[in-house]
Protein backbone atom coordinates (compact mmCIF):
# COMPACT_ATOMS: atom_id res chain seq x y z
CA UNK A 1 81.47 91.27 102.96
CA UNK A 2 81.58 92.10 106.67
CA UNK A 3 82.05 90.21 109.74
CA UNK A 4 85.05 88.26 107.92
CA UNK A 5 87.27 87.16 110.88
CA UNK A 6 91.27 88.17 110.69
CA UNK A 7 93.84 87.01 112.72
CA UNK A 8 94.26 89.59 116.26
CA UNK A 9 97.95 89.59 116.00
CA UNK A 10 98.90 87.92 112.38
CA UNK A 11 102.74 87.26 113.64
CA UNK A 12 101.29 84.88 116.20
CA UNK A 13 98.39 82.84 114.88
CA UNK A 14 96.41 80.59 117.22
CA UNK A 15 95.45 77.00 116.31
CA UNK A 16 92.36 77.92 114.65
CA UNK A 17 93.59 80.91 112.81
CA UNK A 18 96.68 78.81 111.27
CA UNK A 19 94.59 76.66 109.45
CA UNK A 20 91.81 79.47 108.37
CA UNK A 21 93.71 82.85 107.27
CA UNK A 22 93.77 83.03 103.62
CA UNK A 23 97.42 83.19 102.31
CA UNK A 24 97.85 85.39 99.45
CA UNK A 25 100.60 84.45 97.26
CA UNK A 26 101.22 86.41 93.82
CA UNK A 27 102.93 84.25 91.14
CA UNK A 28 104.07 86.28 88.23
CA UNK A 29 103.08 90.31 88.92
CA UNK A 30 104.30 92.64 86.08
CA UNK A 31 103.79 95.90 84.92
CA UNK A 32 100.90 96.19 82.37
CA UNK A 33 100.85 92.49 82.22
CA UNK A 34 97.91 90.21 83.26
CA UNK A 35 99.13 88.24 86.47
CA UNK A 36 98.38 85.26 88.94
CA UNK A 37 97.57 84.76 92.52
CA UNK A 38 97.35 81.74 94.55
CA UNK A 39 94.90 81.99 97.33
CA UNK A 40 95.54 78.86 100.08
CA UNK A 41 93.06 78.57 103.16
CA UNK A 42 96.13 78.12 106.01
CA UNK A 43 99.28 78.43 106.70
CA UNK A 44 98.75 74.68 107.98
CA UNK A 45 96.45 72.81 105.23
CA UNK A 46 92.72 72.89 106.20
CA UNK A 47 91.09 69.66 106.26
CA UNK A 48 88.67 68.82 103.53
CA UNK A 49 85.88 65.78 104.91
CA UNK A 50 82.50 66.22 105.00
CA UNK A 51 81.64 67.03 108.16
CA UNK A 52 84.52 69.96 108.41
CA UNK A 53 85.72 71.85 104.94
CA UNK A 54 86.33 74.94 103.16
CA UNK A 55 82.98 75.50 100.94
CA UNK A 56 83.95 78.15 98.52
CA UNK A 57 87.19 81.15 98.31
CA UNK A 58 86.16 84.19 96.68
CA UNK A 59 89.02 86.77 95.19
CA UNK A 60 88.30 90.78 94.60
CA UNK A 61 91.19 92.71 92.90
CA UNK A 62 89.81 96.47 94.41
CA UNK A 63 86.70 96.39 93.82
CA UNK A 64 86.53 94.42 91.50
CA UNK A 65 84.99 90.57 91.77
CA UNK A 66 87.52 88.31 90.51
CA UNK A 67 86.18 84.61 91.11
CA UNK A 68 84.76 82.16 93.71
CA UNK A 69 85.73 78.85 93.35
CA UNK A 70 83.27 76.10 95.28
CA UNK A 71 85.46 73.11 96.92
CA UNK A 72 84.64 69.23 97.29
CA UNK A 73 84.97 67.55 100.08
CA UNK A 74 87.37 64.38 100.19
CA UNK A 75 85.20 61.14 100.92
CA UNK A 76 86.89 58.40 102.78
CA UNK A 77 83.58 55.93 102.62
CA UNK A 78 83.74 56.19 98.33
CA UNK A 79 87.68 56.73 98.09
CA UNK A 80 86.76 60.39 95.88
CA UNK A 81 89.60 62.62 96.14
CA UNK A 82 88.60 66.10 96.84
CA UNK A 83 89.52 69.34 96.28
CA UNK A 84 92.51 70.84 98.30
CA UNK A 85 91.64 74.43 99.90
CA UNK A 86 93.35 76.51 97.43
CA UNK A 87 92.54 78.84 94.22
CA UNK A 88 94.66 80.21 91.37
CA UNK A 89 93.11 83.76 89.86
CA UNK A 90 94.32 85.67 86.38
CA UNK A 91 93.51 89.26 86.57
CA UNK A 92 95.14 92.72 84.63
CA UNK A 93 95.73 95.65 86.92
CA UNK A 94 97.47 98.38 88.51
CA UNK A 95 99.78 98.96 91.21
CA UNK A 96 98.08 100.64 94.45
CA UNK A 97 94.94 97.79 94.41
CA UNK A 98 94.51 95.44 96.88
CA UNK A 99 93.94 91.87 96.67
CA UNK A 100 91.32 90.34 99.29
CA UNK A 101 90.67 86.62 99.37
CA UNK A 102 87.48 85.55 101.47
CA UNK A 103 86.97 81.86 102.47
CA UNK A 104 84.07 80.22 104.18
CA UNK A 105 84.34 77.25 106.56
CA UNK A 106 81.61 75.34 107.25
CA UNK A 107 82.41 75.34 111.19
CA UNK A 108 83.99 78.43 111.85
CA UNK A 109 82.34 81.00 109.26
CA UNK A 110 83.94 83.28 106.99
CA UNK A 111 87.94 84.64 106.90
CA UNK A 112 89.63 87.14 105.07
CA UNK A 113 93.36 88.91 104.17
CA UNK A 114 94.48 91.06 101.99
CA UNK A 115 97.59 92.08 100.35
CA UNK A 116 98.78 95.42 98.58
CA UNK A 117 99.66 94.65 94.90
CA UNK A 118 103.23 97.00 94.47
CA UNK A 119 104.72 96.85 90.83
């Protein structure tokens, strides 16, 4: 996917950038071993109404397509809780790959990061 935005200087995040860059988090990474990553949409929680969410994240280990997950909106009029901006992925790999999570907002388009996976 191109014309994913990134943070300009990811040690200083703006406003807007805060609460779009994916965070990559990896939860149990072991050699030869299937593991998990956590992908959350901001370092501050992005909000989830209606009128301004995250749609979908999608995860690639390499190359590889790993899942997109699609997100609900919460609904204040009905009281339906909706999904929070986040994803958990399984996959089996090797060390040197990369891990890139994409998210789309509905207001301010499509984000990425990615993270080295080191064993």
């Amino acid at each position: 996917m191109t014309n994913a935005q990134r943070p300009k200087d990811p040690d200083n995040l703006t406003e807007l950038e805060a609460v779009h860059f994916p965070q990559i988090d990896i939860i149990n990474q072991k050699v030869g071993q299937k593991f998990v990553f956590r992908v959350r949409v901001g370092v501050t929680p992005h909000v989830m109404t209606p009128e301004h969410l995250i749609m979908w994240i999608e995860a690639f280990y390499g190359n590889r397509p790993v899942g997109k997950v699609f997100l609900k909106p919460h609904s204040a009029s009905s009281g339906q809780a909706g999904d929070e901006p986040k994803a958990e992925f399984t996959v089996a790999g090797k060390a040197g790959e990369k891990i890139k999570a994409y998210e789309f907002c509905n207001l301010h388009g499509l984000w990425v990061n990615e993270v080295d996976v080191n064993f």
